[in-house]
Protein backbone atom coordinates (compact mmCIF):
# COMPACT_ATOMS: atom_id res chain seq x y z
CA UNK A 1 -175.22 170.92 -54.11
CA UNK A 2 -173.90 172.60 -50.86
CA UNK A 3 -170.07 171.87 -52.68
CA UNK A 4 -170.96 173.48 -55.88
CA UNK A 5 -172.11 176.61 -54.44
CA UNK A 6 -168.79 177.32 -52.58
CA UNK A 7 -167.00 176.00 -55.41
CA UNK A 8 -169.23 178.95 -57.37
CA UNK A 9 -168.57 181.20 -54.84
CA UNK A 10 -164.82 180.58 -54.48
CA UNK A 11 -164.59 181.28 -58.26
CA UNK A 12 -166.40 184.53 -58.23
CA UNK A 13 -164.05 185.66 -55.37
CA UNK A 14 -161.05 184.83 -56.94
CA UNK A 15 -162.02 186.55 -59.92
CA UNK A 16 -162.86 189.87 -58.21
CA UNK A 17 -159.62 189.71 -56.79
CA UNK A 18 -158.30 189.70 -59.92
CA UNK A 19 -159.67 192.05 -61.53
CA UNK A 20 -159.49 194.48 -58.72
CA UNK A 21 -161.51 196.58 -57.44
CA UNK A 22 -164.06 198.34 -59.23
CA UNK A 23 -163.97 201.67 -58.33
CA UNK A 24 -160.70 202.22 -56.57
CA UNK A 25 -160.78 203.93 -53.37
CA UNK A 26 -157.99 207.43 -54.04
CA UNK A 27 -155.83 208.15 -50.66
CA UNK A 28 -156.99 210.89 -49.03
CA UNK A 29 -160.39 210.45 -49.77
CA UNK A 30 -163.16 208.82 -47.89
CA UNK A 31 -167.41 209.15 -47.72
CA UNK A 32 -166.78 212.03 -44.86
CA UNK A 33 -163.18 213.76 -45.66
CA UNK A 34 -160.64 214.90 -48.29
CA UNK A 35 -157.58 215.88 -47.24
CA UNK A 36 -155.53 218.53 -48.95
CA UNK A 37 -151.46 218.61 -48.50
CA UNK A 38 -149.64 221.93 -48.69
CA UNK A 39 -145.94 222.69 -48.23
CA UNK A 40 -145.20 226.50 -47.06
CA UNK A 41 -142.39 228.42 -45.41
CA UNK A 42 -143.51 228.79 -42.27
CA UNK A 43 -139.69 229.51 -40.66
CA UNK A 44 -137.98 230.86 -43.41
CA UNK A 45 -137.47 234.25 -46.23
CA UNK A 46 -140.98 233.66 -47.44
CA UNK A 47 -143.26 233.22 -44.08
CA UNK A 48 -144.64 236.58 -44.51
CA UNK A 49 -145.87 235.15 -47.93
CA UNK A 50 -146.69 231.21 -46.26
CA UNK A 51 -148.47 232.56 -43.05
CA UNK A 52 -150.80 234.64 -45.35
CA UNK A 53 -151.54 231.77 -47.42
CA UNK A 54 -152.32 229.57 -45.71
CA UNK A 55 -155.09 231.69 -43.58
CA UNK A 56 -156.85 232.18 -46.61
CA UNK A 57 -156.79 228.63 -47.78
CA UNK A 58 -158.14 227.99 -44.03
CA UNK A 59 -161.10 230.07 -44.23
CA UNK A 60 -161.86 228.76 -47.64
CA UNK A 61 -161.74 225.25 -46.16
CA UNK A 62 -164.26 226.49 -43.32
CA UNK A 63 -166.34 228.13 -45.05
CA UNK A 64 -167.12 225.38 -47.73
CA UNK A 65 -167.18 222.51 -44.53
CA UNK A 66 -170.06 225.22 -43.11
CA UNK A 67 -172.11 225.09 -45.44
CA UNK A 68 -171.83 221.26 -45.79
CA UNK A 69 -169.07 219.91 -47.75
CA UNK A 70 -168.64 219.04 -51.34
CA UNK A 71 -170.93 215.82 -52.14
CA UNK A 72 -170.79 215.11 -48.58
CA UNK A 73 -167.30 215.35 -47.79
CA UNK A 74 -165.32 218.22 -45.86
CA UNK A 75 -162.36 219.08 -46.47
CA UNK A 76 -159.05 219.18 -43.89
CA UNK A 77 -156.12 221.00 -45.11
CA UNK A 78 -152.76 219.65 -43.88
CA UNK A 79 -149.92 222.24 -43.74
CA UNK A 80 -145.94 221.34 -43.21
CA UNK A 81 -142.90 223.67 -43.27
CA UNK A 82 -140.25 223.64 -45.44
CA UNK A 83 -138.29 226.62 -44.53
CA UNK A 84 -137.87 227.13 -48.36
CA UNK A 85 -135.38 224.14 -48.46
CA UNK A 86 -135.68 221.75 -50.97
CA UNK A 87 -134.40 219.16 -48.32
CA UNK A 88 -136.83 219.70 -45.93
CA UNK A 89 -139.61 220.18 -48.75
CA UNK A 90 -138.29 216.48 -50.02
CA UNK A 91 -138.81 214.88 -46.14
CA UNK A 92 -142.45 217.08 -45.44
CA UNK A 93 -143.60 215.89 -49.04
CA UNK A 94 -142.60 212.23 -48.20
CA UNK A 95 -144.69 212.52 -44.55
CA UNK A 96 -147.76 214.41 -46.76
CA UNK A 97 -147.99 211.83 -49.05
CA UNK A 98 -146.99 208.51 -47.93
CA UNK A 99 -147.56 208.80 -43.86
CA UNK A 100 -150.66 211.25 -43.71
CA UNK A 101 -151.89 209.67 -47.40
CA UNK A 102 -153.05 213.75 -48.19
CA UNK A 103 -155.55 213.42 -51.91
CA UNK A 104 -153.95 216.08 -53.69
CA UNK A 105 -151.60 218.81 -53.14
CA UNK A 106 -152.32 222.38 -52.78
CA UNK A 107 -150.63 226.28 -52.99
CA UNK A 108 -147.44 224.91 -52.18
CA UNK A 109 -144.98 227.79 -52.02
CA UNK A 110 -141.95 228.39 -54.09
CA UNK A 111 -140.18 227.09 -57.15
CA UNK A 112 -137.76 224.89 -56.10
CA UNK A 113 -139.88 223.36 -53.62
CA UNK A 114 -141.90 222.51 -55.62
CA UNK A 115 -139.75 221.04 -57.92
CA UNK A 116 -138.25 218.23 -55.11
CA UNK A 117 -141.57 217.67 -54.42
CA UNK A 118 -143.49 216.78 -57.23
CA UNK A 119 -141.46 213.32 -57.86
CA UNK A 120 -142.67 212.20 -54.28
CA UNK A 121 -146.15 213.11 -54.98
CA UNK A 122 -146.60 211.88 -58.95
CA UNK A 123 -145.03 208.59 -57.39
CA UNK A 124 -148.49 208.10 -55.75
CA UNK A 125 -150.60 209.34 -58.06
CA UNK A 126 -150.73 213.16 -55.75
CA UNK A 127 -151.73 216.22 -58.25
CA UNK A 128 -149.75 219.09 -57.45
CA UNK A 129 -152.67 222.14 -57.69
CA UNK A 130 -152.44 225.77 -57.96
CA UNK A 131 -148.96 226.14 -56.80
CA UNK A 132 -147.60 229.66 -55.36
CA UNK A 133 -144.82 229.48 -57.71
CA UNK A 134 -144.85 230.80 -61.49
CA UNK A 135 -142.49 228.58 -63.06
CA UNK A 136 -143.10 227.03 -65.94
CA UNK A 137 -142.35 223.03 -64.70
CA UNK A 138 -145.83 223.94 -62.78
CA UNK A 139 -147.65 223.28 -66.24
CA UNK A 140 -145.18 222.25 -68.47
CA UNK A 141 -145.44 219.34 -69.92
CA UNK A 142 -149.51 219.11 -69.22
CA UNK A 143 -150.25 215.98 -67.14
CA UNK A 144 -153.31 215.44 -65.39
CA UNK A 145 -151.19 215.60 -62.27
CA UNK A 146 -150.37 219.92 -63.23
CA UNK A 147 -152.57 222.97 -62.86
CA UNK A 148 -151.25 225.81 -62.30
CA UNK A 149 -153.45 229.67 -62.15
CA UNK A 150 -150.57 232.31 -61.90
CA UNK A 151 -149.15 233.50 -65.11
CA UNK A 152 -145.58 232.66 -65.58
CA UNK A 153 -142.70 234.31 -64.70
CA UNK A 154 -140.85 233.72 -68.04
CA UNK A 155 -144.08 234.87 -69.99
CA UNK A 156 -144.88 237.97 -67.92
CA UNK A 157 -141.28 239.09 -68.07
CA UNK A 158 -140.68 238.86 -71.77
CA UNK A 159 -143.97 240.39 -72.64
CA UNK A 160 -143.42 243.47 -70.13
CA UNK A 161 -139.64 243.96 -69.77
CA UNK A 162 -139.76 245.71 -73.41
CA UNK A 163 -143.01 247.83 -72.96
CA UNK A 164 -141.25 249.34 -69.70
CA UNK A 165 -137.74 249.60 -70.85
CA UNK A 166 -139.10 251.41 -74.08
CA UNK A 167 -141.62 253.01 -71.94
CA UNK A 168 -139.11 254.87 -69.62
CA UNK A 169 -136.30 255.50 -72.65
CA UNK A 170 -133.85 253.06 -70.90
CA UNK A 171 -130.05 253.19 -72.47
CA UNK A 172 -128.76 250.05 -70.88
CA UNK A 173 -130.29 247.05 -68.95
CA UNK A 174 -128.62 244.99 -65.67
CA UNK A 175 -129.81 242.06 -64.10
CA UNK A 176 -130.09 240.72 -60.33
CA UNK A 177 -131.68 237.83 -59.50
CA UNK A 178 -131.72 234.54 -57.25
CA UNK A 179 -129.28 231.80 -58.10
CA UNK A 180 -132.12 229.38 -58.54
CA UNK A 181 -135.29 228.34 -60.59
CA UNK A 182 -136.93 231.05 -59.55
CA UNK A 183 -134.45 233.57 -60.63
CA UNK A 184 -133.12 232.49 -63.51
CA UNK A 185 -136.77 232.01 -65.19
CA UNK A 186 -137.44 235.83 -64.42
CA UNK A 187 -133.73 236.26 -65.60
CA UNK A 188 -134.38 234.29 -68.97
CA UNK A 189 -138.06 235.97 -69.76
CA UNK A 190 -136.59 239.28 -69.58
CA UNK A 191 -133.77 238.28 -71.50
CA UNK A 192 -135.69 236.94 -74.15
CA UNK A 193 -138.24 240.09 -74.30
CA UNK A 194 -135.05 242.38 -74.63
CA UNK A 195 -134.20 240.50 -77.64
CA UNK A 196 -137.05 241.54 -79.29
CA UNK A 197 -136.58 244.96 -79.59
CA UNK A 198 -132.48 244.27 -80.36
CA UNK A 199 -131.00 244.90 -76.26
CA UNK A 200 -129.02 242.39 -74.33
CA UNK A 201 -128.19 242.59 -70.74
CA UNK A 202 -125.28 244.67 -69.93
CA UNK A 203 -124.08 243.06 -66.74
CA UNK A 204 -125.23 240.44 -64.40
CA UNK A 205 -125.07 239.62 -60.35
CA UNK A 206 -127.03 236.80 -58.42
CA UNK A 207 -127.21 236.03 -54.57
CA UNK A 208 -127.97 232.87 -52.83
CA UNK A 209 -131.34 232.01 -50.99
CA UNK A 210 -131.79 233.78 -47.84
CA UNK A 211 -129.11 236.74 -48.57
CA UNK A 212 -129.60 240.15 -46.87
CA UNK A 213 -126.53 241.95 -47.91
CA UNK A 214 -126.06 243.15 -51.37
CA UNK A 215 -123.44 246.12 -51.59
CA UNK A 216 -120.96 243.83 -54.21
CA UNK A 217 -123.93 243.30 -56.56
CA UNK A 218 -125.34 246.63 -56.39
CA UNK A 219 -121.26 247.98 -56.72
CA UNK A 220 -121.00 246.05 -59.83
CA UNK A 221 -124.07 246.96 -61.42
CA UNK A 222 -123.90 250.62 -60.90
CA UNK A 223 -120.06 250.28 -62.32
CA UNK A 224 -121.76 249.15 -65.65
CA UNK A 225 -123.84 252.59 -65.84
CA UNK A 226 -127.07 250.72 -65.70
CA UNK A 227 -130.08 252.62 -65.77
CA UNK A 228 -132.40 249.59 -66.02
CA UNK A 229 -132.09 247.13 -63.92
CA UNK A 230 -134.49 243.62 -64.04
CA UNK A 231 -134.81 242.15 -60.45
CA UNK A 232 -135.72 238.08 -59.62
CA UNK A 233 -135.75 239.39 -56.48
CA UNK A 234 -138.47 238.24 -53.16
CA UNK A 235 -139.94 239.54 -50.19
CA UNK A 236 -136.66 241.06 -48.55
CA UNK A 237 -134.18 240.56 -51.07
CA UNK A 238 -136.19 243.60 -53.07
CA UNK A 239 -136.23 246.58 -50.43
CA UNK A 240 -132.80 245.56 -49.34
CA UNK A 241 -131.47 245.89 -52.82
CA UNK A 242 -133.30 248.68 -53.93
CA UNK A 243 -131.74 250.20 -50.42
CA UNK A 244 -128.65 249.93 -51.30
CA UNK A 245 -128.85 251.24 -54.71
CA UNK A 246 -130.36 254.58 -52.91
CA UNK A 247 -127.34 254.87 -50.65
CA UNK A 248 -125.10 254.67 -53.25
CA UNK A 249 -126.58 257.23 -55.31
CA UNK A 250 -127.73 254.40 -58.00
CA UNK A 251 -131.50 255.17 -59.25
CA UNK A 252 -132.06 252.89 -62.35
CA UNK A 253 -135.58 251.76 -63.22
CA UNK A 254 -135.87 248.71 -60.89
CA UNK A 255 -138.27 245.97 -62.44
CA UNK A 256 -139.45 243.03 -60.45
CA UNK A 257 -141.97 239.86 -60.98
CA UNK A 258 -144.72 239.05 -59.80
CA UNK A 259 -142.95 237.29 -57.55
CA UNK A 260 -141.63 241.08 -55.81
CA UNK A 261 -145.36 241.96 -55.88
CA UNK A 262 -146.96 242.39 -52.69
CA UNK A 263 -147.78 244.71 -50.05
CA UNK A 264 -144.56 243.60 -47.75
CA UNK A 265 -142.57 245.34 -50.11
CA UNK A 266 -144.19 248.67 -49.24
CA UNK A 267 -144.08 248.22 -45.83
CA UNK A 268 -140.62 246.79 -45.32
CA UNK A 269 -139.01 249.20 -47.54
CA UNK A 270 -141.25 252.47 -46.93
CA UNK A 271 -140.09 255.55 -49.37
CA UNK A 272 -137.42 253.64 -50.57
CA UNK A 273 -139.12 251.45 -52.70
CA UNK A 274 -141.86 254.22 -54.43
CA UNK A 275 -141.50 253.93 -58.03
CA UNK A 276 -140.54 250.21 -58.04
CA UNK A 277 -142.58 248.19 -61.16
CA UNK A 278 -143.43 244.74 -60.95
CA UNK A 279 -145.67 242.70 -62.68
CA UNK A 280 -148.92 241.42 -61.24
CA UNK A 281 -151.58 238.99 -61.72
CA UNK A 282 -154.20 240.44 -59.74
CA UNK A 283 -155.09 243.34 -58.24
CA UNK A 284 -153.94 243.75 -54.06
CA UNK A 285 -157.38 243.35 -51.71
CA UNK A 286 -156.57 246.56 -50.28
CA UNK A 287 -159.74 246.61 -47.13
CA UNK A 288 -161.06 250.19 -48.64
CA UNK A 289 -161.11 248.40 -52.06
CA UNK A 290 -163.20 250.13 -54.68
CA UNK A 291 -164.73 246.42 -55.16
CA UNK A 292 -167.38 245.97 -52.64
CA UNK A 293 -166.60 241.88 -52.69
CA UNK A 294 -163.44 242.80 -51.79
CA UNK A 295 -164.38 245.21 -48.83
CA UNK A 296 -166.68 242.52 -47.50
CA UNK A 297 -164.25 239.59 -47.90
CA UNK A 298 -161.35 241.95 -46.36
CA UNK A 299 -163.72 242.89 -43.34
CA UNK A 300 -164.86 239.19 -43.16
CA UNK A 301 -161.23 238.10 -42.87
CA UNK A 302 -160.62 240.65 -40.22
CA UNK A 303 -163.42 239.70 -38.07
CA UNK A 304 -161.84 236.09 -38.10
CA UNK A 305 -158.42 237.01 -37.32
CA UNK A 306 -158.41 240.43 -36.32
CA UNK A 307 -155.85 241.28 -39.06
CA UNK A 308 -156.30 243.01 -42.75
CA UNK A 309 -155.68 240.38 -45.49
CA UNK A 310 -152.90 240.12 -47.88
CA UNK A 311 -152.55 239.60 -51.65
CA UNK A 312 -151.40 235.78 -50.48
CA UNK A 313 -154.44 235.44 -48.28
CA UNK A 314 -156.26 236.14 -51.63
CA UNK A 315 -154.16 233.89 -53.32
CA UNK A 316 -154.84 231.23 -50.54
CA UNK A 317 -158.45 231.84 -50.51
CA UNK A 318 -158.46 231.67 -54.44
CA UNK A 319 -156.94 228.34 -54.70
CA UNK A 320 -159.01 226.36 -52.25
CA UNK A 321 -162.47 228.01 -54.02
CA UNK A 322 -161.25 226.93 -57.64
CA UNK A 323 -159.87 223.21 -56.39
CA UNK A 324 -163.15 223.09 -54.33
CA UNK A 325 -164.74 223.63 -57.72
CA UNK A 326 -163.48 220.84 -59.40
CA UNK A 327 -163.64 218.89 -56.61
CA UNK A 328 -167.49 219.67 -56.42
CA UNK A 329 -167.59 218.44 -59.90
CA UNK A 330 -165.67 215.33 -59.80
CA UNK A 331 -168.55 213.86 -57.61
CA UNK A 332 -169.23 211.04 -55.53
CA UNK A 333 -166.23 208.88 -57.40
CA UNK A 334 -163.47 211.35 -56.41
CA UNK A 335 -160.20 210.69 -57.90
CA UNK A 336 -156.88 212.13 -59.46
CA UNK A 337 -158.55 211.13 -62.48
CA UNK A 338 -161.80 212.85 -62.18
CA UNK A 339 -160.96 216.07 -60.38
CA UNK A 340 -158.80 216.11 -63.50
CA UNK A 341 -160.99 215.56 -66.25
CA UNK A 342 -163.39 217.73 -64.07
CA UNK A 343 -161.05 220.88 -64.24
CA UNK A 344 -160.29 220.21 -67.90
CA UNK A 345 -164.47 220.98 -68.44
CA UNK A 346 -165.55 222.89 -65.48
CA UNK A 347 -165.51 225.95 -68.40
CA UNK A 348 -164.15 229.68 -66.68
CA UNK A 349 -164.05 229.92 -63.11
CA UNK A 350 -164.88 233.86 -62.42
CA UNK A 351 -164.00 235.44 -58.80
CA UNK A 352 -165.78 238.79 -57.71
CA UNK A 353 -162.44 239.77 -55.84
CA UNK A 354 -160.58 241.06 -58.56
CA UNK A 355 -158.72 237.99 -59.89
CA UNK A 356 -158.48 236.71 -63.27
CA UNK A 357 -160.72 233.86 -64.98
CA UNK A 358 -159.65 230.65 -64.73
CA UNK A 359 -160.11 228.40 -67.54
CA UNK A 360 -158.04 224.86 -68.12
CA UNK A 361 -158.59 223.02 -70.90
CA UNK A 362 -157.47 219.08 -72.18
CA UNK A 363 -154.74 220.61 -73.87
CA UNK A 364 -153.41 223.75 -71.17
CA UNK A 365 -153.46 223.49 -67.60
CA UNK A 366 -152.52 227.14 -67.30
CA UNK A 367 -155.63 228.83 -65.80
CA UNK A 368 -155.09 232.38 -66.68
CA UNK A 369 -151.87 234.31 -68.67
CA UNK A 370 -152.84 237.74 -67.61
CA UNK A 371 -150.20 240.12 -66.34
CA UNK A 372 -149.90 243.36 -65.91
CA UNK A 373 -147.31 246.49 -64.76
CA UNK A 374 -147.74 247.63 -61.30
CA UNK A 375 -145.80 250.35 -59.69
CA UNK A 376 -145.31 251.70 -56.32
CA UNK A 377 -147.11 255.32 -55.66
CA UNK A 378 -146.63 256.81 -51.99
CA UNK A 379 -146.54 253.57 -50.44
CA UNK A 380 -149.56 251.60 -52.58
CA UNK A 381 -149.56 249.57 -55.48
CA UNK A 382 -151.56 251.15 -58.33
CA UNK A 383 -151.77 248.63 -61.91
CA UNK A 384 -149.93 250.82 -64.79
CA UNK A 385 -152.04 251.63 -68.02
């Protein structure tokens, strides 16, 4: 009798065994903890942008783990620098995911870091959420392991660059942009958008990652009489440009992305850069907001760090509170595969600080394609009716 039972037991544990486990256990996840992975620039062209970030994913994190978790779990956000390198991003990405075992990544900045990234992560099953990058490859094709909130560069540019060039009777349109993913998909949607009302681009010039001198591509765009000129331009690539252009006498109707819109621009460039348009996604969370959410999440953020918040401290903020979402959702059996069935049919997420509605569906794992013109007035950005 005593043989049988073993026997009977030896069979049942064999066949668990094969079978596997029943409700696989996700890495990164456990009863008490999820941890969230995010790659920023700490060290390089886009820290301004990274630093800001990731203080408002922190207090998002802290203020969900205060008020007890999601199902019983807190979150711990894991941040590495990639100095906006898509060799460093490839060796951070690899520690993330297959030495600290991070659930899902989150607001990782920029497009091509992104882009070395995401082969690392999908290898292990790693969603790549919300990143702070409007390139298309963030959505495109859908997979359960893309979602994405910002509208896209290519979209916002070939919907807009018409309006405005029609807007300000433009004669003839230039182009400067990064010599990368990020630039050439601003460089392409306003391309495109041009097309539609029968104008191509007169005259071209890129620059490399990182450059701060521009007087050969401002020379050769003011020697094609441009008075239009589309910019994939960042954080300092933008005033310094636009600079330039001043000295030189050049004054063309400078257009940047979304990716040129935020309040660094302002204050790095100062006079210089009043009249710039760019489109946005969102309004900026200046602290004497006319939104009193955003006065009281401004002051809030100030009280914790004893700094005014930033559009990418929204952003940062935003991200964590819609993945926390979804997260909250999934439930007790948290996995790639039901945070992303729960985003798919959490319906529209709706924020009080002046950001769009989110909605992703089975079929689009864009949350939200609104844009908008914004222009520089006296040293503020103001949203262009």
């Amino acid at each position: 009798m005593k043989g049988r039972k073993i026997t009977r037991l030896c069979a049942i544990a064999a066949f668990l065994v094969a079978a596997g486990p029943l409700h696989a256990q996700s890495q990164g996840v456990t009863d008490k903890e999820v941890l969230i992975g995010s790659i920023q620039d700490l060290s390089g062209p886009l820290a301004g942008f990274s630093k800001m970030a990731v203080a408002g994913m922190q207090m998002r994190v802290d203020e969900i783990n205060n008020a007890g978790g999601l199902n019983g779990r807190r979150l711990r956000l894991m941040v590495e620098d990639s100095g906006y390198t898509p060799t460093r991003a490839v060796q951070v990405a690899q520690k993330l995911v297959n030495q600290d075992r991070v659930f899902v990544m989150a607001g990782s900045i920029g497009s091509v870091v992104n882009n070395a990234a995401m082969p690392i992560q999908f290898e292990k099953n790693v969603m790549n959420f919300a990143p702070l990058t409007a390139h298309r490859d963030m959505f495109e094709p859908v997979s359960k392991l893309k979602f994405a909130v910002l509208d896209d560069y290519y979209g916002a540019m070939k919907e807009h660059t018409p309006v405005l060039y029609k807007r300000v009777g433009a004669k003839r349109a230039c182009a400067l942009y990064q010599d990368d993913e990020f630039g050439l998909e601003v460089f392409r949607g306003a391309t495109d958008g041009l097309k539609t009302i029968g104008v191509t681009i007169a005259e071209t010039a890129t620059y490399k990652r990182g450059a701060t001198e521009f007087s050969s591509q401002v020379a050769r765009l003011r020697g094609a009489n441009c008075d239009f000129v589309v910019m994939g331009t960042l954080i300092r690539e933008t005033p310094a440009a636009i600079a330039e252009a001043r000295k030189t006498g050049f004054n063309p109707t400078f257009l940047g992305s979304v990716g040129a819109y935020t309040e660094l621009i302002p204050m790095l460039g100062r006079e210089v850069v009043n009249g710039f348009y760019a489109t946005s996604s969102s309004l900026i969370p200046y602290p004497d907001s006319p939104n009193p959410a955003v006065r009281k999440w401004a002051a809030d953020f100030k009280a914790r760090t004893n700094a005014d918040p930033q559009l990418f401290t929204l952003y940062g903020y935003w991200i964590i509170d819609v993945l926390g979402r979804g997260i909250e959702r999934a439930g007790k059996n948290l996995t790639t595969e039901t945070l992303a069935r729960a985003l798919e049919t959490m319906g529209t997420h709706n924020s009080a600080l002046g950001l769009p509605p989110i909605t992703f569906t089975e079929k689009n794992h864009l949350g939200s394609s609104y844009s908008a013109i914004s222009q520089i007035q006296n040293g503020r950005w103001v949203e262009v009716k």
